[in-house]
C-alpha atoms as a PDB file:
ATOM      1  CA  UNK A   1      89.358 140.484  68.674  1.00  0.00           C
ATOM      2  CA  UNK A   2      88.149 143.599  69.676  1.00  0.00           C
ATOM      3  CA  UNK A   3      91.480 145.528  71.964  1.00  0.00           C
ATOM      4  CA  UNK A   4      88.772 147.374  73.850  1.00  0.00           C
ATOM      5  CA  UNK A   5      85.274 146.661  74.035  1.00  0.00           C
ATOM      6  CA  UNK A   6      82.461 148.546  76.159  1.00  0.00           C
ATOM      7  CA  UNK A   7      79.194 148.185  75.928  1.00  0.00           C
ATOM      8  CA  UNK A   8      76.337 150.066  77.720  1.00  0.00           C
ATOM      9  CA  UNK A   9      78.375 152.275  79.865  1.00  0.00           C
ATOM     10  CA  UNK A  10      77.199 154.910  82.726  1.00  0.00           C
ATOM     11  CA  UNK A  11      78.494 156.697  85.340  1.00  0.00           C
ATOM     12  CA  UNK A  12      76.187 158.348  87.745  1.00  0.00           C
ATOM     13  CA  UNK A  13      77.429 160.822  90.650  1.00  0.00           C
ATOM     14  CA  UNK A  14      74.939 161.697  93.375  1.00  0.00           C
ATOM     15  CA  UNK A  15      75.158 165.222  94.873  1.00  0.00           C
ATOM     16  CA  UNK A  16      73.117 167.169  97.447  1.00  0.00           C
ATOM     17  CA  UNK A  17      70.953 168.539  94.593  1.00  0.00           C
ATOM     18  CA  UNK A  18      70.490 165.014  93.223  1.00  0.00           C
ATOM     19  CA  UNK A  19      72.165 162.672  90.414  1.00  0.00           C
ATOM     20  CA  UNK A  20      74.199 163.983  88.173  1.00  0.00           C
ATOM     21  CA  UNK A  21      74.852 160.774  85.065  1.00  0.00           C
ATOM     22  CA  UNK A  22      78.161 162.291  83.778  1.00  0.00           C
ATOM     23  CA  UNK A  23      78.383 158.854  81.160  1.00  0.00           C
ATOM     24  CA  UNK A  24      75.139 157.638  79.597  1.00  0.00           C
ATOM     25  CA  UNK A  25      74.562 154.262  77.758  1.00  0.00           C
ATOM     26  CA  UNK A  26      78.145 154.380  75.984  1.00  0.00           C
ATOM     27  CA  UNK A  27      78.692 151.737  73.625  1.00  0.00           C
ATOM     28  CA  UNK A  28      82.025 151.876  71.871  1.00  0.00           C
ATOM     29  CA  UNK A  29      84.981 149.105  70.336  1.00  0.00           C
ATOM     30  CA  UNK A  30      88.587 150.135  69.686  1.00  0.00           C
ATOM     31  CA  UNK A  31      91.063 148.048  67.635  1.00  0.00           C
ATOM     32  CA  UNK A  32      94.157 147.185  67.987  1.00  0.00           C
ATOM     33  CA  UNK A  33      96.541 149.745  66.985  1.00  0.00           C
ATOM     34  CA  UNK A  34      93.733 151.851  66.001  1.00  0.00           C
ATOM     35  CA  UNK A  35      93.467 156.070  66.837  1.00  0.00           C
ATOM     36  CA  UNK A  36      90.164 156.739  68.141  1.00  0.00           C
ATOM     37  CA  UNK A  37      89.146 160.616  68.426  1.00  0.00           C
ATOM     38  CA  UNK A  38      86.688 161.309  71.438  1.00  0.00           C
ATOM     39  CA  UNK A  39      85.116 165.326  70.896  1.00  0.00           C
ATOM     40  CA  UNK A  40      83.058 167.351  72.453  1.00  0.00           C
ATOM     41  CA  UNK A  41      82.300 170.390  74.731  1.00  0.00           C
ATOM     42  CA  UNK A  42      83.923 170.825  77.662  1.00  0.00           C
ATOM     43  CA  UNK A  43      81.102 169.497  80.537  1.00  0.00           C
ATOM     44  CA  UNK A  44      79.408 166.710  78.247  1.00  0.00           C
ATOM     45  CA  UNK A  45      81.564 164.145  80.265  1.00  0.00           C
ATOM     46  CA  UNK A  46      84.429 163.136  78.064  1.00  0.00           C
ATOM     47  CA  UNK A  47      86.972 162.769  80.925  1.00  0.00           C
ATOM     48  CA  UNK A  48      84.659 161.201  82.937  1.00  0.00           C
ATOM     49  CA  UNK A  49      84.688 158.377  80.516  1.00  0.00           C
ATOM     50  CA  UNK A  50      88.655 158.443  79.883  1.00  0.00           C
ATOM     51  CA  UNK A  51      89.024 158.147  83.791  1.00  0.00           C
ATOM     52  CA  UNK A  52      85.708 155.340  84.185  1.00  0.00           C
ATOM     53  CA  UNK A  53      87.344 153.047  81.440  1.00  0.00           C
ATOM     54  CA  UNK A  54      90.865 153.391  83.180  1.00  0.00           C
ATOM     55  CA  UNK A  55      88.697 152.556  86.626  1.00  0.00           C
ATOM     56  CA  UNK A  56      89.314 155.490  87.885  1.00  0.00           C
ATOM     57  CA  UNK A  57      85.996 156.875  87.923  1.00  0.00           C
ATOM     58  CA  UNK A  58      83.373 154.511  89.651  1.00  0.00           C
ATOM     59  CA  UNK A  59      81.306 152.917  86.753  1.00  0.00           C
ATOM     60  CA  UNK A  60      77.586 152.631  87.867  1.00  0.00           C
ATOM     61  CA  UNK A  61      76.366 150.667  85.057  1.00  0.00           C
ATOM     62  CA  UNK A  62      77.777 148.165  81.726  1.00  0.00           C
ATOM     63  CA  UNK A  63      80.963 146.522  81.009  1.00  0.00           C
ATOM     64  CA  UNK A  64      84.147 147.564  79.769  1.00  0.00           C
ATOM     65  CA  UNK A  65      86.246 144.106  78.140  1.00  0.00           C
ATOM     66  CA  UNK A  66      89.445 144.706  77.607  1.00  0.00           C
ATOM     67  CA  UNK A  67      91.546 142.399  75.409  1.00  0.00           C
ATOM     68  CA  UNK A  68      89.088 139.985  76.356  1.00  0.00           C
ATOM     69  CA  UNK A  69      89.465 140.550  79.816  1.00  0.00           C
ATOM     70  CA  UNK A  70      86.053 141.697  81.589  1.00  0.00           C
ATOM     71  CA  UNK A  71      87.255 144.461  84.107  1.00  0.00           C
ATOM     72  CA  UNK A  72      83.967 146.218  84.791  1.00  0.00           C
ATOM     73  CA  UNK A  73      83.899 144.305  88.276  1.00  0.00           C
ATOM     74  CA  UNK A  74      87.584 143.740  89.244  1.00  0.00           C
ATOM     75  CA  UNK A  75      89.142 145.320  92.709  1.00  0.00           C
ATOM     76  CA  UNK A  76      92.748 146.886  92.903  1.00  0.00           C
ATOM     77  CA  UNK A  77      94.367 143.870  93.252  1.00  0.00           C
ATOM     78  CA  UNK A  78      92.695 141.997  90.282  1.00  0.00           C
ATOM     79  CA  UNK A  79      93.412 144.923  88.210  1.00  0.00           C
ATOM     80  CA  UNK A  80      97.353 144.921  89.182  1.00  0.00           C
ATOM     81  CA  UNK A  81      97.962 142.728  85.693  1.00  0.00           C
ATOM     82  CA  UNK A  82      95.510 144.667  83.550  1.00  0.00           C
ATOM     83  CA  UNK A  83      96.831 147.738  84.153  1.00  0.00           C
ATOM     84  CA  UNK A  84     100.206 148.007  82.364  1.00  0.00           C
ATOM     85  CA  UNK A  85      97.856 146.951  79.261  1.00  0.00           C
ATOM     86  CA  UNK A  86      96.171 150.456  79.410  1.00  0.00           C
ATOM     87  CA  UNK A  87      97.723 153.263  80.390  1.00  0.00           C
ATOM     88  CA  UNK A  88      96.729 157.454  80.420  1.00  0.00           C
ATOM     89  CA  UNK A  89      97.927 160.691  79.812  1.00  0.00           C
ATOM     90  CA  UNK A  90      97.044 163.467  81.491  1.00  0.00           C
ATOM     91  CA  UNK A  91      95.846 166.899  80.539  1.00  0.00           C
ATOM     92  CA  UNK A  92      98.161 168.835  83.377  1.00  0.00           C
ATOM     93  CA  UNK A  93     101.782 166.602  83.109  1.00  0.00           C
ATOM     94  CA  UNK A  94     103.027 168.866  85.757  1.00  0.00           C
ATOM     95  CA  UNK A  95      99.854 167.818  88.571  1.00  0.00           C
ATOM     96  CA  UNK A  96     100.264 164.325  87.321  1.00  0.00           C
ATOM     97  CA  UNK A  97     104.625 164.111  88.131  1.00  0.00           C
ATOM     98  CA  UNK A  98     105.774 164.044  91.456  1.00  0.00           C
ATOM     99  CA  UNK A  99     107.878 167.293  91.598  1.00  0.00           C
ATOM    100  CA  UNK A 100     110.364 165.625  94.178  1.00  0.00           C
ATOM    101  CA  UNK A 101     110.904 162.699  92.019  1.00  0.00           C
ATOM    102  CA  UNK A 102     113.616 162.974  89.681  1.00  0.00           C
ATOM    103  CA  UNK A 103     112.310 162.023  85.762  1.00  0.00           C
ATOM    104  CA  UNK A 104     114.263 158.758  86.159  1.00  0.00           C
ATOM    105  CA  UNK A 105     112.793 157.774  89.296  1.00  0.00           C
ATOM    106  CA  UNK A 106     108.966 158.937  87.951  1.00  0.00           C
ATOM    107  CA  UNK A 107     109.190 156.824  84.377  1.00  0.00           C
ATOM    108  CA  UNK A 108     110.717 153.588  86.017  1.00  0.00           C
ATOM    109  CA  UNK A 109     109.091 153.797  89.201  1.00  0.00           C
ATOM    110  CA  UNK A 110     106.254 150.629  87.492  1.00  0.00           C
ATOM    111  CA  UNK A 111     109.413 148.919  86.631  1.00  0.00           C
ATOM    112  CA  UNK A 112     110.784 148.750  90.476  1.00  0.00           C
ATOM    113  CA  UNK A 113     106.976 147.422  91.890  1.00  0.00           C
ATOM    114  CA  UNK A 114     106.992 144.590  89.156  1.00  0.00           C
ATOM    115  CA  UNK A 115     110.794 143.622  90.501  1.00  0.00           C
ATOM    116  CA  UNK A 116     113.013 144.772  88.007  1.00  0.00           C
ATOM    117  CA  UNK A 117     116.528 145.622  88.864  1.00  0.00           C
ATOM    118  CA  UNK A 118     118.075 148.889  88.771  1.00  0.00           C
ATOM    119  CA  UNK A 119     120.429 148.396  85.953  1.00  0.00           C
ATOM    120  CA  UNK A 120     117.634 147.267  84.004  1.00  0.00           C
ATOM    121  CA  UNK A 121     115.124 150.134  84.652  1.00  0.00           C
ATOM    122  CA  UNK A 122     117.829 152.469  84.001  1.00  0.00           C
ATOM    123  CA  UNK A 123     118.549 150.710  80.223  1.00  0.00           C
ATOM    124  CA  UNK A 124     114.374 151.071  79.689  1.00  0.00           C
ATOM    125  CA  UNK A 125     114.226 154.895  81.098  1.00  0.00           C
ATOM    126  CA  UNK A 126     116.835 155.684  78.658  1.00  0.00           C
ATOM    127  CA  UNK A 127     115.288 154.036  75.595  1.00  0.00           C
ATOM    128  CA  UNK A 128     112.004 155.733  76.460  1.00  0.00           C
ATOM    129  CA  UNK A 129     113.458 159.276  76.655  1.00  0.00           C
ATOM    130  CA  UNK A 130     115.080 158.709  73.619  1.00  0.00           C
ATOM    131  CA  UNK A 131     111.487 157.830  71.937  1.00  0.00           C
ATOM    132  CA  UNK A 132     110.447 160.527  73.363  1.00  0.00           C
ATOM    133  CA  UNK A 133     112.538 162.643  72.230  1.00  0.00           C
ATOM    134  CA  UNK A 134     114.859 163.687  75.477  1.00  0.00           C
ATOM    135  CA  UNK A 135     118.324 163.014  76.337  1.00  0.00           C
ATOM    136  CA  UNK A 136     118.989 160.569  78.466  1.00  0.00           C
ATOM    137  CA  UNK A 137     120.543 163.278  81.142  1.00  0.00           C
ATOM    138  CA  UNK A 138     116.714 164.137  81.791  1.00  0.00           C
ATOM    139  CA  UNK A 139     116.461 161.262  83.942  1.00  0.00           C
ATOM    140  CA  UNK A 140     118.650 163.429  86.178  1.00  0.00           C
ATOM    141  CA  UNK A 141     116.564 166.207  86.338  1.00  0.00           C
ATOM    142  CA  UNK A 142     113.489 167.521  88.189  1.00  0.00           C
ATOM    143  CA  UNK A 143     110.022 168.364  86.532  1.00  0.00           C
ATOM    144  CA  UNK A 144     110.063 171.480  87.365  1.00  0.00           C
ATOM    145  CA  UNK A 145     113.511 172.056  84.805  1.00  0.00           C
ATOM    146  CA  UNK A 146     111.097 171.687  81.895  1.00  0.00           C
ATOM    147  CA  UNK A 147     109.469 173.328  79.789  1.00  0.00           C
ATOM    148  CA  UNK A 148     105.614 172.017  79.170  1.00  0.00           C
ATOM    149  CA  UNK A 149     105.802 170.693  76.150  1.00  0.00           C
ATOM    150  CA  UNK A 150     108.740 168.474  77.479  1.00  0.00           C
ATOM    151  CA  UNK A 151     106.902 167.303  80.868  1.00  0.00           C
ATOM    152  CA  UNK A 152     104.617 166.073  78.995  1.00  0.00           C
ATOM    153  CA  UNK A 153     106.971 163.819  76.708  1.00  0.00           C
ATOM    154  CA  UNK A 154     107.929 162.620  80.473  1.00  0.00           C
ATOM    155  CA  UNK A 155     104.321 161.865  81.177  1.00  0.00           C
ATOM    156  CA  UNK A 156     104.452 160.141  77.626  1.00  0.00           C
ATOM    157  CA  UNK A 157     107.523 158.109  78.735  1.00  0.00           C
ATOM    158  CA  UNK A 158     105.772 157.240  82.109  1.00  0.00           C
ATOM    159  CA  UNK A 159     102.798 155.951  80.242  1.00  0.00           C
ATOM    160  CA  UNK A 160     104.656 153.930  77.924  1.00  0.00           C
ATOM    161  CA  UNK A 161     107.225 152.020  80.450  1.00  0.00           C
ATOM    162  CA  UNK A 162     104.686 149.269  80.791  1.00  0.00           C
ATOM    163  CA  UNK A 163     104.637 148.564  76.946  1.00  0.00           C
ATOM    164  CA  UNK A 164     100.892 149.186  76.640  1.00  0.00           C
ATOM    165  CA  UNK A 165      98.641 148.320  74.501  1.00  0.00           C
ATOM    166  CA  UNK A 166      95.746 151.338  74.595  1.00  0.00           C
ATOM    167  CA  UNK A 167      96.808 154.714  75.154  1.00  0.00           C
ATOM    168  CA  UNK A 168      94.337 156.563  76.625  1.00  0.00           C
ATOM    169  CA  UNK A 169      95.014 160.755  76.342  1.00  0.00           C
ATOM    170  CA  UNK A 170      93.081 163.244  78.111  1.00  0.00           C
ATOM    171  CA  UNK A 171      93.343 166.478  76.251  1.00  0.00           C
ATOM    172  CA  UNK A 172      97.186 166.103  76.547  1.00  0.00           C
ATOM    173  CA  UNK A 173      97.943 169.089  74.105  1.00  0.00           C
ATOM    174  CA  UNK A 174      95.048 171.866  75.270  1.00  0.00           C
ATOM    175  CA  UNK A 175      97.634 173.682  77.702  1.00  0.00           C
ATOM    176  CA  UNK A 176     100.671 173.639  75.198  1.00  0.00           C
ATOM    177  CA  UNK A 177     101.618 175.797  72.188  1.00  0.00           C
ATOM    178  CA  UNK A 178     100.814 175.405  69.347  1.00  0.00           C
ATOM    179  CA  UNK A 179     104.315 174.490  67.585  1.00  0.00           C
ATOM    180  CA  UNK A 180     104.509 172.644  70.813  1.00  0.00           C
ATOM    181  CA  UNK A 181     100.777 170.352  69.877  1.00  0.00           C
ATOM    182  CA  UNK A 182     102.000 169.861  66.327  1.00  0.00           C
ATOM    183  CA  UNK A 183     105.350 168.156  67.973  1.00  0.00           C
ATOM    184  CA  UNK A 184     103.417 166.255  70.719  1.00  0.00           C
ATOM    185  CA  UNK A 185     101.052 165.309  68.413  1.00  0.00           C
ATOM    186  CA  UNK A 186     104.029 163.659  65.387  1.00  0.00           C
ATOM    187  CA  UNK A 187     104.922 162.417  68.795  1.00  0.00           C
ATOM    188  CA  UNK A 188     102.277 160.521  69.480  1.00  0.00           C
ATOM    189  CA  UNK A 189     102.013 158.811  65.742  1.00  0.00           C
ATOM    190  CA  UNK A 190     105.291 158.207  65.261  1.00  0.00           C
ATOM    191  CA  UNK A 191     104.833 156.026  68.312  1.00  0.00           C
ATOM    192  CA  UNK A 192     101.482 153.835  67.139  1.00  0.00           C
ATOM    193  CA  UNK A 193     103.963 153.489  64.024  1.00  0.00           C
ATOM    194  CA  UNK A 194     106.859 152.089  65.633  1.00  0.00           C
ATOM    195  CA  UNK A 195     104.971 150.107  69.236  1.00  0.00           C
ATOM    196  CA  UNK A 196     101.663 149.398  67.376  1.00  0.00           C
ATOM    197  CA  UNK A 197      99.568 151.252  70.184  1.00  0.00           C
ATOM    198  CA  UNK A 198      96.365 152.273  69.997  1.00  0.00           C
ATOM    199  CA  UNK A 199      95.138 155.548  71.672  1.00  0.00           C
ATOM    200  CA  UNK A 200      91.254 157.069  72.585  1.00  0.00           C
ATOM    201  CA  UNK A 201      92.237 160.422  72.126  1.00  0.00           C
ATOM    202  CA  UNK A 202      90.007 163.011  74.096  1.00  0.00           C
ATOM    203  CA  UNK A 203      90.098 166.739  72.666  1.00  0.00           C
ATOM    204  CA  UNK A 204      87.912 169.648  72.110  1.00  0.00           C
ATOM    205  CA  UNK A 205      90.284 170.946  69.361  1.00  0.00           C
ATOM    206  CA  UNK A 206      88.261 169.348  66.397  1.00  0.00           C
ATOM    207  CA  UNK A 207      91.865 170.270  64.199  1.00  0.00           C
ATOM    208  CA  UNK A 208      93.904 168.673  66.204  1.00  0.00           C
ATOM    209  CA  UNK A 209      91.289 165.443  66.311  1.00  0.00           C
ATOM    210  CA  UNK A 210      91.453 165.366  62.423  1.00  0.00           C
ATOM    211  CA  UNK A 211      95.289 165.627  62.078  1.00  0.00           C
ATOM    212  CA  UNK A 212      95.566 162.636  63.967  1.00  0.00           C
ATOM    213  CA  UNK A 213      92.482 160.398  64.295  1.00  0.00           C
ATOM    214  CA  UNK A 214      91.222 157.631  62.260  1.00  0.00           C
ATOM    215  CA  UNK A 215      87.646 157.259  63.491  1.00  0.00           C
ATOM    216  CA  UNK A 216      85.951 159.952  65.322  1.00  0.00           C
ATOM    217  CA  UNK A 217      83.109 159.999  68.429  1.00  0.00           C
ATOM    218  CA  UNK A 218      81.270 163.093  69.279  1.00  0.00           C
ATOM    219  CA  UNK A 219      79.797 163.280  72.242  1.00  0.00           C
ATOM    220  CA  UNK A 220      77.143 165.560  73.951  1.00  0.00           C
ATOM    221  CA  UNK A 221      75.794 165.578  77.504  1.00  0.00           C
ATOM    222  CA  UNK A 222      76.885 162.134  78.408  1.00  0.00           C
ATOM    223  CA  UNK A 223      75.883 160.496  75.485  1.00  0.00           C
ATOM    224  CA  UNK A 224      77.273 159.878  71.821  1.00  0.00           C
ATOM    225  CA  UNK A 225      75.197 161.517  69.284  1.00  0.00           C
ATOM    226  CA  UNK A 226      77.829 160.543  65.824  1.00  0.00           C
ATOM    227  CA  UNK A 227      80.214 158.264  65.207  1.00  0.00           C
ATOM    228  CA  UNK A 228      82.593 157.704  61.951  1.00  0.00           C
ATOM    229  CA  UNK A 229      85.983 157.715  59.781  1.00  0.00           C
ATOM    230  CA  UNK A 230      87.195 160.871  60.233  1.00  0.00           C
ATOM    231  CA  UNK A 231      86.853 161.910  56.590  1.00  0.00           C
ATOM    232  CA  UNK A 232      83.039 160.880  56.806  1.00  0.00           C
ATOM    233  CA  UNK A 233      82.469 163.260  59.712  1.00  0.00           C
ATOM    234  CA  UNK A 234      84.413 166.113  57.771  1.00  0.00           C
ATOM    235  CA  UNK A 235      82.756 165.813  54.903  1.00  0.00           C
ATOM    236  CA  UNK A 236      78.735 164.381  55.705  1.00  0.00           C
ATOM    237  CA  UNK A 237      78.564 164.904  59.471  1.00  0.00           C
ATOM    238  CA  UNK A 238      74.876 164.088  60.138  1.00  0.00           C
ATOM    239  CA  UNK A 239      74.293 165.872  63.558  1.00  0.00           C
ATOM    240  CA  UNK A 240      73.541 169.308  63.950  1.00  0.00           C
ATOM    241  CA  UNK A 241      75.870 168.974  66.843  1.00  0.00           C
ATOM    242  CA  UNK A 242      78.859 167.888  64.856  1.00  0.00           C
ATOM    243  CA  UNK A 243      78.341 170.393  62.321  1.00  0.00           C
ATOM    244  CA  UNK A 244      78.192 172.991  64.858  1.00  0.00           C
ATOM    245  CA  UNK A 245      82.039 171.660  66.365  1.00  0.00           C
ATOM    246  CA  UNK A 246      82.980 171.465  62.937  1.00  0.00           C
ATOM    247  CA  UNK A 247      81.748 175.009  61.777  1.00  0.00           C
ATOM    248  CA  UNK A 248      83.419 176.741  65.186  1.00  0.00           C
ATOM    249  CA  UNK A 249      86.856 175.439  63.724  1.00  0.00           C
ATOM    250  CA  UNK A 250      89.218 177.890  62.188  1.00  0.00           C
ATOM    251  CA  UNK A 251      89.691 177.015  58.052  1.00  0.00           C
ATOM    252  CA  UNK A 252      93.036 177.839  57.494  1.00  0.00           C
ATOM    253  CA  UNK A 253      92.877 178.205  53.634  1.00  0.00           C
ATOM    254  CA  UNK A 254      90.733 181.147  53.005  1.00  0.00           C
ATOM    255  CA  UNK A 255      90.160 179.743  49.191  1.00  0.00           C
ATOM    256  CA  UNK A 256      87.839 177.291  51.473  1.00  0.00           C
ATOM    257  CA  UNK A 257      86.192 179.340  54.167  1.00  0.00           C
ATOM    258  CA  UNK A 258      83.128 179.772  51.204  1.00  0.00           C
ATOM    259  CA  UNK A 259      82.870 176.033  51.170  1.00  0.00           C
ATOM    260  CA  UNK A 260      81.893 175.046  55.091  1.00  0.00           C
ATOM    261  CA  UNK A 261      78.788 175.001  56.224  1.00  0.00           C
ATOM    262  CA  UNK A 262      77.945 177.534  58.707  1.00  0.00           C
ATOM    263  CA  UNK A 263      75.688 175.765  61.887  1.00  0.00           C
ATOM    264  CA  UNK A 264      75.824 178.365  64.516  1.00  0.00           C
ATOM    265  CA  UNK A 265      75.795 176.698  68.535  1.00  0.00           C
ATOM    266  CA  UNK A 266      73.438 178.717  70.075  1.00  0.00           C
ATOM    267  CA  UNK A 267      72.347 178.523  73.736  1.00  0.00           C
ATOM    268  CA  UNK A 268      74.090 176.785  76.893  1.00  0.00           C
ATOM    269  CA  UNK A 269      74.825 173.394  77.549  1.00  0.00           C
ATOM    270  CA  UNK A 270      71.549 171.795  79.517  1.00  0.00           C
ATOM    271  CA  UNK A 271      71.701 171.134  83.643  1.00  0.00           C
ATOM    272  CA  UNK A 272      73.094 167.905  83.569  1.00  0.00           C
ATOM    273  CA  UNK A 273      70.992 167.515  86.853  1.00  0.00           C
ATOM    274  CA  UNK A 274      67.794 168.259  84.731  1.00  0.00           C
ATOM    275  CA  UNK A 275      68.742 167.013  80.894  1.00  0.00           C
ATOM    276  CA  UNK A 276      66.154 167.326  78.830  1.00  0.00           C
ATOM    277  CA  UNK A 277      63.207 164.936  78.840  1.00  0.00           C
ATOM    278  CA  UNK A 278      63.712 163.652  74.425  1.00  0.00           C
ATOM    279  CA  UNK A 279      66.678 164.693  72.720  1.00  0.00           C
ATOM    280  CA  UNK A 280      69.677 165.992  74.975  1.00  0.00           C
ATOM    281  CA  UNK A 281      70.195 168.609  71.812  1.00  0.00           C
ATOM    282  CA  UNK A 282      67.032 169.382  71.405  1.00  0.00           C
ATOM    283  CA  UNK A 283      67.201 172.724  73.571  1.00  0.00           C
ATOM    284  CA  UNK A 284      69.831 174.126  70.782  1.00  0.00           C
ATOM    285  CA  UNK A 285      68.762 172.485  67.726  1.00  0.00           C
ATOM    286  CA  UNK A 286      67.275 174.401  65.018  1.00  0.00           C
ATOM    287  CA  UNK A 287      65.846 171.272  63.482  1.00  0.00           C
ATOM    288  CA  UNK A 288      63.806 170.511  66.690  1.00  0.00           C
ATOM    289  CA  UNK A 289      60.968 168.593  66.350  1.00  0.00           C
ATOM    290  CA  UNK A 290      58.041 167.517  68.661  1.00  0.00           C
ATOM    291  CA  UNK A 291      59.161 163.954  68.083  1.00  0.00           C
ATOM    292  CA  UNK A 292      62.949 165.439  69.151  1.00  0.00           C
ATOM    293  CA  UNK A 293      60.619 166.602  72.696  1.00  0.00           C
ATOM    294  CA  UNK A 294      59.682 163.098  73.700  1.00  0.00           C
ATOM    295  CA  UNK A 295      61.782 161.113  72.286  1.00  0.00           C
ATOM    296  CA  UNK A 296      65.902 160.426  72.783  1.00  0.00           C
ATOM    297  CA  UNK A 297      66.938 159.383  69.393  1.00  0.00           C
ATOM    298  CA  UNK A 298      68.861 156.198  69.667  1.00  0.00           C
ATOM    299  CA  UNK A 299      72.369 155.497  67.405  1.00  0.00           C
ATOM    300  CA  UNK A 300      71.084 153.926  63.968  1.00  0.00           C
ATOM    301  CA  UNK A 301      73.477 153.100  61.414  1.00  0.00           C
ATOM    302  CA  UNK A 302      73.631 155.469  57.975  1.00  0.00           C
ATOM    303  CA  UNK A 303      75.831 153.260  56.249  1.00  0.00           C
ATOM    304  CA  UNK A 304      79.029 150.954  56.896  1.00  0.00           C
ATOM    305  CA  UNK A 305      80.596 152.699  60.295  1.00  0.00           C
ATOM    306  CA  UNK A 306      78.612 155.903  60.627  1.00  0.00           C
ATOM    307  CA  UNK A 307      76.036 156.186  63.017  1.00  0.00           C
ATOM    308  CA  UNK A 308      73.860 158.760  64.601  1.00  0.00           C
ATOM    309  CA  UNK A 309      71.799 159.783  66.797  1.00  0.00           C
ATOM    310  CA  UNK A 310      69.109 161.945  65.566  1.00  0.00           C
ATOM    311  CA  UNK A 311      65.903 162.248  64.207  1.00  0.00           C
ATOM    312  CA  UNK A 312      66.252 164.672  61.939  1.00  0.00           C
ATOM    313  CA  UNK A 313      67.487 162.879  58.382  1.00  0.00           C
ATOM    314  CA  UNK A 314      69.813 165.307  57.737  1.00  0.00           C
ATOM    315  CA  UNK A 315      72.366 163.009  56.192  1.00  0.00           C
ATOM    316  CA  UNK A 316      69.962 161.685  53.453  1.00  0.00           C
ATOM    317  CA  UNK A 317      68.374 165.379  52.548  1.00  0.00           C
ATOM    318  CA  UNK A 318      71.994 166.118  51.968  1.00  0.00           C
ATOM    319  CA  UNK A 319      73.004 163.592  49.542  1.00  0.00           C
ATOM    320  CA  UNK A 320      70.129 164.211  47.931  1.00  0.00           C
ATOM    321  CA  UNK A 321      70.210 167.596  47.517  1.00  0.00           C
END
């Protein structure tokens, strides 16, 4: 069974100057224990989605299952039991800790509103800052005594108290170092290794994304436009879009800066407000047909878990060149 499951997804926000539809016909399945990637520019509603499948964000349209539990539809109190299966971590861990809450008090604070007693929330804050990598002393100790990289191994610890089973992280290493990502990051799978849990991991650092994800989704003005392994997307990407993302990122090895394929992202991203009439892309695309003018392209399968949406066959004129 499928750990998440959503099918048809929107979310629509209406604003003086009209509707703005942040999420657009989002179909995607996560399994369990599995590390999802989510990509994209910053504006084509990635966080939107993060926040709509944790409820957060008002979903207009579709259904989100999760293990096996329809939760589109359910109010505050239905979603009380859901919630410790799903949990998120947040971009800013500073905004998202109360600063007058000691780090004790902020991870077990789930623990004392499902009844558990105070010798037992203190055993489970300790074993959780030990996973994460902190003494136990930190429970002691204010946010504001930390350094980033460390608050956010708190907000890591908060999200984890409730022994969840989907993990889902909202750029939670943009704002930090970069020694400081790489640790978050071995963080992060050394965790799915030892709890099992699977994470929807939302970035716009395509590196970081292929460090740690199995299976990627790109995503572009609301709507996914590719989706496959990781090592598929890296090496056949099929959208001009992905192959833009993946020819803005730095090659380390400059033996293999000859070998990547250079698809310069021209233009801005479209007025949501006003998206273009066929394909959302087709405004930037240098394969831009008049088919690509009229028409969205829908997702259509390549082969065995890589999809697309575009009309363009670039994947095929590839292989076969």
């Amino acid at each position: 069974m499928k750990l998440l499951s959503v099918k048809d997804l929107q979310v629509s926000f209406a604003s003086r100057h009209g509707v703005v539809h942040a999420v657009r016909d989002i179909s995607l399945d996560i399994e369990p224990g599995e590390k999802v990637g989510l990509v994209g520019e910053s504006g084509c509603g990635k966080s939107t989605l993060g926040r709509a499948l944790m409820r957060i964000a008002p979903i207009t349209r579709g259904n989100v299952v999760l293990d096996g539990t329809d939760i589109t539809s359910l109010n505050a109190y239905q979603l009380r039991p859901i919630r410790p299966k799903m949990q998120m971590v947040f971009q800013d861990p500073y905004s998202s800790i109360n600063p007058r809450h000691t780090v004790g008090k902020t991870i077990g604070q789930p623990l004392e509103m499902a009844g558990w007693n105070s010798g037992q929330i203190k055993k489970r804050v300790f074993e959780l800052l030990e996973q994460v990598g902190l003494p136990s002393s930190a429970a002691l100790r204010y946010p504001h005594e930390f350094s980033g990289g460390q608050r956010q191994r708190i907000g890591i610890a908060r999200a984890l108290i409730l022994k969840p089973k989907l993990l889902i992280c909202d750029e939670p290493v943009s704002a930090l170092d970069v020694s400081v990502r790489a640790q978050i990051i071995n963080l992060l799978d050394d965790l799915k290794q030892e709890l099992g849990v699977a994470y929807l991991f939302i970035s716009h650092d395509l590196s970081v994304v292929h460090h740690f994800a199995d299976r990627v989704l790109v995503m572009y003005l609301g709507r996914l436009v590719e989706s496959g392994t990781t090592e598929t997307l890296w090496r056949n990407s099929a959208h001009p879009y992905t192959r833009a993302l993946l020819s803005a990122t730095p090659v380390p090895d400059p033996r293999r800066r000859h070998e990547a394929r250079r698809e310069i992202l021209t233009g801005e991203l479209p007025n949501p407000l006003t998206p273009p009439a066929g394909c959302a892309f087709g405004s930037r695309c240098k394969y831009v047909q008049e088919r690509c003018r009229r028409e969205p392209p829908a997702l259509r399968s390549l082969q065995h878990g890589h999809h697309v949406a575009c009309h363009f066959d670039l994947f095929n004129q590839n292989n076969a060149a």
